[in-house]
Protein backbone atom coordinates (compact mmCIF):
# COMPACT_ATOMS: atom_id res chain seq x y z
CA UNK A 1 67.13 98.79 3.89
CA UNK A 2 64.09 100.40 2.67
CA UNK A 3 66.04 101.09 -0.91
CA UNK A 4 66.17 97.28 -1.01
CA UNK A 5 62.97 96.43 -0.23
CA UNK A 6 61.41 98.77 -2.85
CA UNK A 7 63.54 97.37 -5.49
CA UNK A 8 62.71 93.66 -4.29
CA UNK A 9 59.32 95.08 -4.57
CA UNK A 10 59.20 96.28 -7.85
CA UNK A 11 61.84 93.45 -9.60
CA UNK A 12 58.94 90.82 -8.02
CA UNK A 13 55.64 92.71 -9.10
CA UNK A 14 56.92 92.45 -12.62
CA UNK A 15 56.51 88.35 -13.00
CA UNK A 16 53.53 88.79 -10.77
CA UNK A 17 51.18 90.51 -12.46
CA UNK A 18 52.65 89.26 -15.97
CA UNK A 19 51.78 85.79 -14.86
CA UNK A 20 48.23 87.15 -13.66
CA UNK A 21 47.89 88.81 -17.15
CA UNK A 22 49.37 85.86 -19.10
CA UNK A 23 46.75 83.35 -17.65
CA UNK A 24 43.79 85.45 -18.51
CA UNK A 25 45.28 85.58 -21.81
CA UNK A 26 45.95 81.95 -22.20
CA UNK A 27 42.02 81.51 -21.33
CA UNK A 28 41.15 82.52 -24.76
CA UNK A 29 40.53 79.06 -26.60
CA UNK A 30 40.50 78.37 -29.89
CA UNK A 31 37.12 77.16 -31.64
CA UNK A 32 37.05 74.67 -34.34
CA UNK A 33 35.00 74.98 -36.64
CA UNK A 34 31.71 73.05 -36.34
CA UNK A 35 31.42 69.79 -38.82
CA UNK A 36 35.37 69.86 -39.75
CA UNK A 37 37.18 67.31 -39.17
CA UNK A 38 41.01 68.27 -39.48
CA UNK A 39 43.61 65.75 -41.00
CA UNK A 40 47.21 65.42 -38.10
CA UNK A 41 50.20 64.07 -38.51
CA UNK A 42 51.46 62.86 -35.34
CA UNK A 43 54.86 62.60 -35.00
CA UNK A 44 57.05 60.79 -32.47
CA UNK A 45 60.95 60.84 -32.23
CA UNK A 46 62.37 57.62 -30.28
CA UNK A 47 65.67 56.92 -28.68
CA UNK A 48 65.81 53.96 -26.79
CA UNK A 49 61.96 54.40 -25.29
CA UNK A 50 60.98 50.88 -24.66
CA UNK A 51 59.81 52.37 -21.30
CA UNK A 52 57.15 54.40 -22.60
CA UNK A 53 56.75 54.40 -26.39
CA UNK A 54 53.84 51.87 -26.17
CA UNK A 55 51.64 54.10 -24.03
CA UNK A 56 52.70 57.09 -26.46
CA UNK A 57 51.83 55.82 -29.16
CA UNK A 58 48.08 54.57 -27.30
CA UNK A 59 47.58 57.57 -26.30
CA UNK A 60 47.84 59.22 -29.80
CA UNK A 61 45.95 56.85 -31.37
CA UNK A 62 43.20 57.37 -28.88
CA UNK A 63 42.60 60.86 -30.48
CA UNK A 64 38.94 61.80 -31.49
CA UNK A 65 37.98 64.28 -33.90
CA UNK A 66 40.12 64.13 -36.30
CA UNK A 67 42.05 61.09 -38.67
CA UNK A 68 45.27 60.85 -37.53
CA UNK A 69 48.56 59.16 -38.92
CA UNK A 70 50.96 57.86 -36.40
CA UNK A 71 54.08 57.83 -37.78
CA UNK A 72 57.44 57.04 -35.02
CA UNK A 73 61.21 57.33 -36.43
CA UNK A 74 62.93 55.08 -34.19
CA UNK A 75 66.41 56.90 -33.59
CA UNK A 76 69.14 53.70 -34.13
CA UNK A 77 67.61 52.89 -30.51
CA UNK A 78 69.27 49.51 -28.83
CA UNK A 79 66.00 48.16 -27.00
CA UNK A 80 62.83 47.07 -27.89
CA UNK A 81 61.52 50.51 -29.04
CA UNK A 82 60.91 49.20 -32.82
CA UNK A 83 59.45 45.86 -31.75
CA UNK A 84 56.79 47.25 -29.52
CA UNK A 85 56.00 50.08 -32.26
CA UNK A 86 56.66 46.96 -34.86
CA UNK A 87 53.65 45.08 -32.81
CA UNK A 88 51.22 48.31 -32.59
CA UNK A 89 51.60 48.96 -36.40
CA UNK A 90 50.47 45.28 -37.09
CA UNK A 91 47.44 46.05 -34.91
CA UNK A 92 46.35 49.31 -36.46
CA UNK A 93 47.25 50.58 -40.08
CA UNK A 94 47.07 54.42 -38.36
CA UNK A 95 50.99 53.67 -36.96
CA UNK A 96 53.81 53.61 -38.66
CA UNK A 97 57.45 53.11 -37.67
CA UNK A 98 60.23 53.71 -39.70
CA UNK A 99 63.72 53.91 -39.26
CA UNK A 100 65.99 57.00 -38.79
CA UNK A 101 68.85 57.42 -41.51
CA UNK A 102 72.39 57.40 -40.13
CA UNK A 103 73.00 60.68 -38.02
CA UNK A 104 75.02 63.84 -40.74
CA UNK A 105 77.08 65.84 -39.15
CA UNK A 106 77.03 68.79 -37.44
CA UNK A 107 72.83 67.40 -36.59
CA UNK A 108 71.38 66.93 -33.74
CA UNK A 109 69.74 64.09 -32.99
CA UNK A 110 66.48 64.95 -32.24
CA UNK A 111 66.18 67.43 -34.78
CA UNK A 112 67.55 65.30 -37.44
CA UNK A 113 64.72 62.62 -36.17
CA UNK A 114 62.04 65.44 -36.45
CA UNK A 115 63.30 66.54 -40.00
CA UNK A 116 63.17 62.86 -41.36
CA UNK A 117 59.70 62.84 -39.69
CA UNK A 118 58.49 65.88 -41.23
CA UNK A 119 59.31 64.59 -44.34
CA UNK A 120 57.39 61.37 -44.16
CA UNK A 121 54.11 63.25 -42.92
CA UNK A 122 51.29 62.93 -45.14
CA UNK A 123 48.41 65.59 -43.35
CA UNK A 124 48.28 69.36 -43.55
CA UNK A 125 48.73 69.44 -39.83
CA UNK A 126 51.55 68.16 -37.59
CA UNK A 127 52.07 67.21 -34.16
CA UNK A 128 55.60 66.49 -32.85
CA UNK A 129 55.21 65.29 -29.55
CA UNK A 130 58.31 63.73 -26.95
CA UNK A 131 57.54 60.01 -26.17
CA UNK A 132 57.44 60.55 -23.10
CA UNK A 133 54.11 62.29 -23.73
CA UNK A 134 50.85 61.45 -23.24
CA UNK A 135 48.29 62.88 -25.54
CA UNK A 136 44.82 63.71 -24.34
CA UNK A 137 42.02 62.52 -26.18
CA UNK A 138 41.03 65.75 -27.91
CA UNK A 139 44.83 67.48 -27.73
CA UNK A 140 45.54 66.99 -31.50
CA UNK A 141 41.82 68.23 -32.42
CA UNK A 142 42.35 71.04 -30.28
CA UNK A 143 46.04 71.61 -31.52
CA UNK A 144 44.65 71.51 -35.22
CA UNK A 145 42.14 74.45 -34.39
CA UNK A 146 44.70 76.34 -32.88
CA UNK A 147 47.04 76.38 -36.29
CA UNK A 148 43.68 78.27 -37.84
CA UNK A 149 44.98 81.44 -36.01
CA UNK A 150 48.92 80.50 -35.96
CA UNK A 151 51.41 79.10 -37.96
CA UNK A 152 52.95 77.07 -35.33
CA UNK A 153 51.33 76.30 -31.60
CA UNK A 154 53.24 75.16 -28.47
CA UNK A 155 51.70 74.14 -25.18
CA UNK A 156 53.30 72.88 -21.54
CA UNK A 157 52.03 69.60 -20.94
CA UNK A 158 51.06 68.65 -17.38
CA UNK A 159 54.41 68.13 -15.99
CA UNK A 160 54.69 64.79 -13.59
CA UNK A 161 57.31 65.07 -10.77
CA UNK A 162 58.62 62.92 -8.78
CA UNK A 163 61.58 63.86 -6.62
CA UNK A 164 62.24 67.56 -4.86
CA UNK A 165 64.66 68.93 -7.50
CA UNK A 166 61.86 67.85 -10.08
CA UNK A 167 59.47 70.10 -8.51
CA UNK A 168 62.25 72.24 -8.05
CA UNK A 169 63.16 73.00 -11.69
CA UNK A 170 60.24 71.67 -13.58
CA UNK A 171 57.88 74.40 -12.85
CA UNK A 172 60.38 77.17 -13.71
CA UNK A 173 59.55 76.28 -17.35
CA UNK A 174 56.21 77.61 -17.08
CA UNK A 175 57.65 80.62 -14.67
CA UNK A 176 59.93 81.28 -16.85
CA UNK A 177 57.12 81.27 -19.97
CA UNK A 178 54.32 83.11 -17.58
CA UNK A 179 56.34 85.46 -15.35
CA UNK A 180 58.93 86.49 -18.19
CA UNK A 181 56.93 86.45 -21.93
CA UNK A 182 54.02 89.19 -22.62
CA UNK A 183 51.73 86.89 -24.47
CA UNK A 184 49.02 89.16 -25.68
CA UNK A 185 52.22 91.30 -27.29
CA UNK A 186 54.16 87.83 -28.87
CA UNK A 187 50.25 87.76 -30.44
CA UNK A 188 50.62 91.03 -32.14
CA UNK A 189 54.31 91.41 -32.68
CA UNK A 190 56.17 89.02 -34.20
CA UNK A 191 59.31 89.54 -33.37
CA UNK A 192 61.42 86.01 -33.34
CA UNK A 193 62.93 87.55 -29.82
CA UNK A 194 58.89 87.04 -28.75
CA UNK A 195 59.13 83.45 -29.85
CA UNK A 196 59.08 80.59 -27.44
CA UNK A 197 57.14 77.15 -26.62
CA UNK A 198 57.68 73.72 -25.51
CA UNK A 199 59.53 70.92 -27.41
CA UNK A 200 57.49 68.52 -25.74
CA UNK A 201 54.83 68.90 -27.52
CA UNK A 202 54.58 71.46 -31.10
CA UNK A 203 52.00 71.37 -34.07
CA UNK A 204 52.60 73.26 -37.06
CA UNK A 205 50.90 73.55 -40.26
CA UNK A 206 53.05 71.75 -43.05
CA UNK A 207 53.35 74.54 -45.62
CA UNK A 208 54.60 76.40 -43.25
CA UNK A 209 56.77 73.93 -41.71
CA UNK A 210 58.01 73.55 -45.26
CA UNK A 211 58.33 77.63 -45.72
CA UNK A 212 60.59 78.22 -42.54
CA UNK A 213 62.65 75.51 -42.76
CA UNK A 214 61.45 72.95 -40.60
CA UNK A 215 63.66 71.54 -37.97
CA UNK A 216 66.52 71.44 -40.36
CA UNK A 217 66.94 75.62 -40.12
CA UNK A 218 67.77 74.71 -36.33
CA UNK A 219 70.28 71.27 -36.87
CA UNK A 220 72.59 72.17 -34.35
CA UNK A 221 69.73 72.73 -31.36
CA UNK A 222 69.63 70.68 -28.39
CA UNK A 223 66.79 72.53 -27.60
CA UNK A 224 63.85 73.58 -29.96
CA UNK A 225 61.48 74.61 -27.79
CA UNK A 226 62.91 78.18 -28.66
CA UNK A 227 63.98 78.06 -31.84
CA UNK A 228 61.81 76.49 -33.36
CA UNK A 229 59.25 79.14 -32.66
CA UNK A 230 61.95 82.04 -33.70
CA UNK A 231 63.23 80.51 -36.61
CA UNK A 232 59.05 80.61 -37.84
CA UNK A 233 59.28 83.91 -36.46
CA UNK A 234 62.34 85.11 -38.69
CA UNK A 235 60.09 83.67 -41.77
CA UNK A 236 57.51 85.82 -41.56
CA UNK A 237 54.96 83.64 -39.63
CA UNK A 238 53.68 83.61 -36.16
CA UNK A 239 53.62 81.28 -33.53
CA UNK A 240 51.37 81.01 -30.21
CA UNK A 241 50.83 79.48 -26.86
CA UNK A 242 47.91 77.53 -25.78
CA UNK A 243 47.24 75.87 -22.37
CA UNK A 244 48.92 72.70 -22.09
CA UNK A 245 47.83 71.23 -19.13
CA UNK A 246 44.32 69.91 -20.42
CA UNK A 247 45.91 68.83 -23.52
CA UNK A 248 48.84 66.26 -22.11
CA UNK A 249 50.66 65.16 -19.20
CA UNK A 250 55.04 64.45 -19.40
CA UNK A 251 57.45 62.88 -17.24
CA UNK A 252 60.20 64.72 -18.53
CA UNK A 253 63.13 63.69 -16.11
CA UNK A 254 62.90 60.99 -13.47
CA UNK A 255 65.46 61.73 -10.56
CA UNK A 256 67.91 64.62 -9.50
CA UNK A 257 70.63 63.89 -11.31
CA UNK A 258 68.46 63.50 -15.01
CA UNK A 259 66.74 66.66 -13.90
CA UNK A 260 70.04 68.58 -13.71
CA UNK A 261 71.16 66.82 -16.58
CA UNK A 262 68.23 67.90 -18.91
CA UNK A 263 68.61 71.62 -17.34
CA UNK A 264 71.92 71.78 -18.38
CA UNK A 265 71.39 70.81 -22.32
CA UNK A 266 69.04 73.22 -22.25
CA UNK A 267 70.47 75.84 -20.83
CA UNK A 268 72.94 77.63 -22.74
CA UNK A 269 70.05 77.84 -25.86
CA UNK A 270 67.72 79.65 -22.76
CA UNK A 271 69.67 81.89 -20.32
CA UNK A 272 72.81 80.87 -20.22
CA UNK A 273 74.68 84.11 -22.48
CA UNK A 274 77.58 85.69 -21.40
CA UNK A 275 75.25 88.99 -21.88
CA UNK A 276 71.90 88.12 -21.05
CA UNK A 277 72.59 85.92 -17.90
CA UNK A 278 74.26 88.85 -15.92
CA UNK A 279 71.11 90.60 -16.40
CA UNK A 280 68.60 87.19 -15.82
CA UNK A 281 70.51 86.82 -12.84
CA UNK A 282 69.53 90.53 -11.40
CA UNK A 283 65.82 90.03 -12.26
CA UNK A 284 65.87 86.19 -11.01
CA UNK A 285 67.54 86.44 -7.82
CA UNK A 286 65.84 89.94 -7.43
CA UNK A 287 62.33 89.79 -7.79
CA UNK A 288 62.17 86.04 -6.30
CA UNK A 289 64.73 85.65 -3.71
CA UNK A 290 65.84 89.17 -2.45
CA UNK A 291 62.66 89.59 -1.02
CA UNK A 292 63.20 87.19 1.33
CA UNK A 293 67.09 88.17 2.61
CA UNK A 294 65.66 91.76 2.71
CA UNK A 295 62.54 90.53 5.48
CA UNK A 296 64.56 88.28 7.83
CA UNK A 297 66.79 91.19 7.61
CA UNK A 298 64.20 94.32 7.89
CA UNK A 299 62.68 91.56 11.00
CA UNK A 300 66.35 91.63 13.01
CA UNK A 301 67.21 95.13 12.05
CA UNK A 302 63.80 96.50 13.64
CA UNK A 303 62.32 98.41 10.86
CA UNK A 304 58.60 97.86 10.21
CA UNK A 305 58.60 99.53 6.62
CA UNK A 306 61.25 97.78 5.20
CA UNK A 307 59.30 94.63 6.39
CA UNK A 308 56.07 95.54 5.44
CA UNK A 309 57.45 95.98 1.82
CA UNK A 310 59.59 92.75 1.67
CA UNK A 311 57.00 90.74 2.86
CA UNK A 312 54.50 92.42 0.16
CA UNK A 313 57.42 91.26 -1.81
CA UNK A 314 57.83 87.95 -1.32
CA UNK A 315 53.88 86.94 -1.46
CA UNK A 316 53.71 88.26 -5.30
CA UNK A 317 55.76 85.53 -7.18
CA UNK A 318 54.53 83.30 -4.16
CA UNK A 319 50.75 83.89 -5.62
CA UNK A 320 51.85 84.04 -8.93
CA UNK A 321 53.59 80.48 -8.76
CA UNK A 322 50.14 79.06 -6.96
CA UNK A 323 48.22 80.49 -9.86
CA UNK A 324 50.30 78.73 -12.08
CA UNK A 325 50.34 75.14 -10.21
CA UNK A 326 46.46 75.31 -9.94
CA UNK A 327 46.36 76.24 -13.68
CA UNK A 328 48.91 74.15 -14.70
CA UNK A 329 48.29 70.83 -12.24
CA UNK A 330 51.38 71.34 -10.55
CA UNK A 331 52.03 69.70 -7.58
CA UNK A 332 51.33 72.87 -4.65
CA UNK A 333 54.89 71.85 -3.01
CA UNK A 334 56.22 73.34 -5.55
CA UNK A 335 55.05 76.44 -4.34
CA UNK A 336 56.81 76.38 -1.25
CA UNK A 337 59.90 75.52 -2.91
CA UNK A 338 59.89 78.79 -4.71
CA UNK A 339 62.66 81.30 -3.54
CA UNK A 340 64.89 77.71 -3.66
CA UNK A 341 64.12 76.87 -7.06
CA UNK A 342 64.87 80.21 -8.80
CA UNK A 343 67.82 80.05 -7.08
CA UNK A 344 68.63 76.71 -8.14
CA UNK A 345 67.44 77.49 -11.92
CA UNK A 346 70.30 80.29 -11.86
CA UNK A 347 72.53 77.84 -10.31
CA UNK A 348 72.04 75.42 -13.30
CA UNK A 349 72.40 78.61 -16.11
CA UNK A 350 75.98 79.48 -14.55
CA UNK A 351 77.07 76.26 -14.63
CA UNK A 352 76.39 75.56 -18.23
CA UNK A 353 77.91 78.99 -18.75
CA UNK A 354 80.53 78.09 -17.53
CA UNK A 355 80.73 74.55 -19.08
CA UNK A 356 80.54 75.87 -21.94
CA UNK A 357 83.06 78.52 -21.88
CA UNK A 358 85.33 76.02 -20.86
CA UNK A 359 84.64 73.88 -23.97
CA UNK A 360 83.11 70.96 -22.15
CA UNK A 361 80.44 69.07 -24.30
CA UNK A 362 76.79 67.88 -24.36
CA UNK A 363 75.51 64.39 -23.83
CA UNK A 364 72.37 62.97 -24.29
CA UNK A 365 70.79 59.52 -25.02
CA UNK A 366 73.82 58.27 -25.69
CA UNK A 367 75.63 60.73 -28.01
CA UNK A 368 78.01 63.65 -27.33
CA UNK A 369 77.78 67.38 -28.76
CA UNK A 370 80.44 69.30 -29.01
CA UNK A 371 80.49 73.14 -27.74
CA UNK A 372 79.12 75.62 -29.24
CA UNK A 373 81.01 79.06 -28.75
């Protein structure tokens, strides 16, 4: 029993003081320079978003600090998406919408929407942002500074939840980035294995853009948020991380059953690898959820050291994950939920393992992906 609790202990301390030394590191902020006022493309893919493309599209052009373009591709979308963008355009010259060309093969969408957009981007700097998204005032200033120090910069928008499996799996995104990815070392070595960010929201410069490959170097992605970043990586340039709290807020799923959804298309791009899961699954289920099984069993069994080291263990990731919500504006139930949602999050990577061993494909906003082996 004591064996197990030391190895609890040690399997949680690493994510725990990683996140601790990840969110010093993410306090270093860019500066912009002072009288410059940078030129951003900001660029919105749109699939059927009649929901929430209007206040997307606001919220961009609500930036200050820098002339913007506002350009959305709306993605062969069957609602009103191009007729509220249609009606914003007429009302300021900054937006424009055009229309995605028919979807090539072997593309996905979104990527193929972020290519054409790329292409139709007039500014040095751009900003591809979800539409569910809501840009902050000064996110694309702040976004542009950033790209003085990086070729491309990703940042976790303030994530809004809703039901318990939201706050379940949501947060494991920035666990996941915080517990899991030495930041200050992805800033010296660029390695594409370093690489990561958010899809939600990703500014790049355009030469660069241009240089890697841009988002058609990744066509068959569900998922760019990873590969995007490596694929810059494998170039030759470097990517970064800033806070992404400050800069915009996302309701990426509403509901259980699109959270779970959304978890799975992303999966088998993150985790979900016949090699590296086995191993995730050890560290995951180890550090964050062992800890646990190995107090309620030290408690019954009558041994005070094993105890004393499991519970040690389980209130490092539980500190590290209220760090994170306060830093990130996480909702704190979320940090009760803890132990349950890594366990869920390793739920969700076997099953799209397994899905996609057995073939089965992706769908999402409306169209289906076949597997990838």
């Amino acid at each position: 029993m004591l064996t197990l609790a030391l190895v609890a202990l040690l399997l949680a301390a690493l994510p725990s003081a990683m996140t601790a030394i990840n969110l010093r590191a993410l306090a270093d902020e860019p500066a912009q320079s002072p009288g410059t006022r940078p030129a951003v493309s900001i660029l919105v893919p749109a699939r059927n978003e009649e929901g929430g493309i209007g206040a997307c599209v606001e919220a961009a052009l609500a930036s200050t600090g820098v002339d913007i373009e506002v350009i959305v591709l709306d993605d062969h979308s069957i609602d009103a998406t191009a007729a509220i963008v249609s009606r914003l355009a007429a009302a300021d010259p900054r937006v424009r919408l055009h229309a995605a060309p028919p979807l090539p093969p072997g593309w996905s969408g979104k990527q193929h929407a972020c290519h054409a957009l790329g292409n139709l981007a007039a500014h040095p700097a751009l900003v591809f942002v979800d539409a569910d998204v809501r840009l902050a005032p000064r996110a694309a200033s702040h976004l542009a500074a950033a790209l003085a120090r990086a070729d491309l910069v990703s940042g976790v928008p303030r994530q809004v939840m809703g039901s318990t499996v939201e706050m379940m799996l949501i947060p494991m995104i920035n666990t996941m980035l915080l517990g899991y990815l030495p930041i200050s070392l992805m800033r010296r070595d660029n390695r594409p294995a370093l690489g990561a960010g958010c899809g939600q929201m990703m500014a790049v410069r355009a030469a660069s853009y241009a240089r890697a490959g841009g988002h058609a170097g990744i066509r068959h992605s569900l998922h760019d948020g990873l590969l995007l970043p490596r694929l810059f990586r494998s170039a030759g340039l470097t990517t970064d991380l800033v806070p992404g709290a400050e800069l915009a807020s996302c309701r990426m799923y509403v509901g259980a059953a699109a959270t779970i959804a959304g978890s799975l298309k992303n999966a088998t791009e993150g985790l979900a690898k016949p090699v590296a899961l086995p191993i995730w699954t050890i560290m995951l289920l180890g550090g964050h959820l062992l800890p646990w099984l190995v107090l309620v069993a030290a408690l019954l069994g009558g041994d005070p050291p094993a105890a004393i080291i499991a519970a040690l263990a389980c209130a490092g990731p539980i500190l590290a994950h209220l760090a994170q919500a306060l830093r990130c504006r996480e909702p704190l139930p979320s940090v009760a939920l803890h132990p349950l949602s890594v366990t869920l999050l390793v739920g969700v990577q076997w099953l799209a393992l397994l899905r996609q061993v057995r073939g089965r494909p992706s769908t999402w906003r409306g169209r289906t992906y076949p597997a990838r082996s």
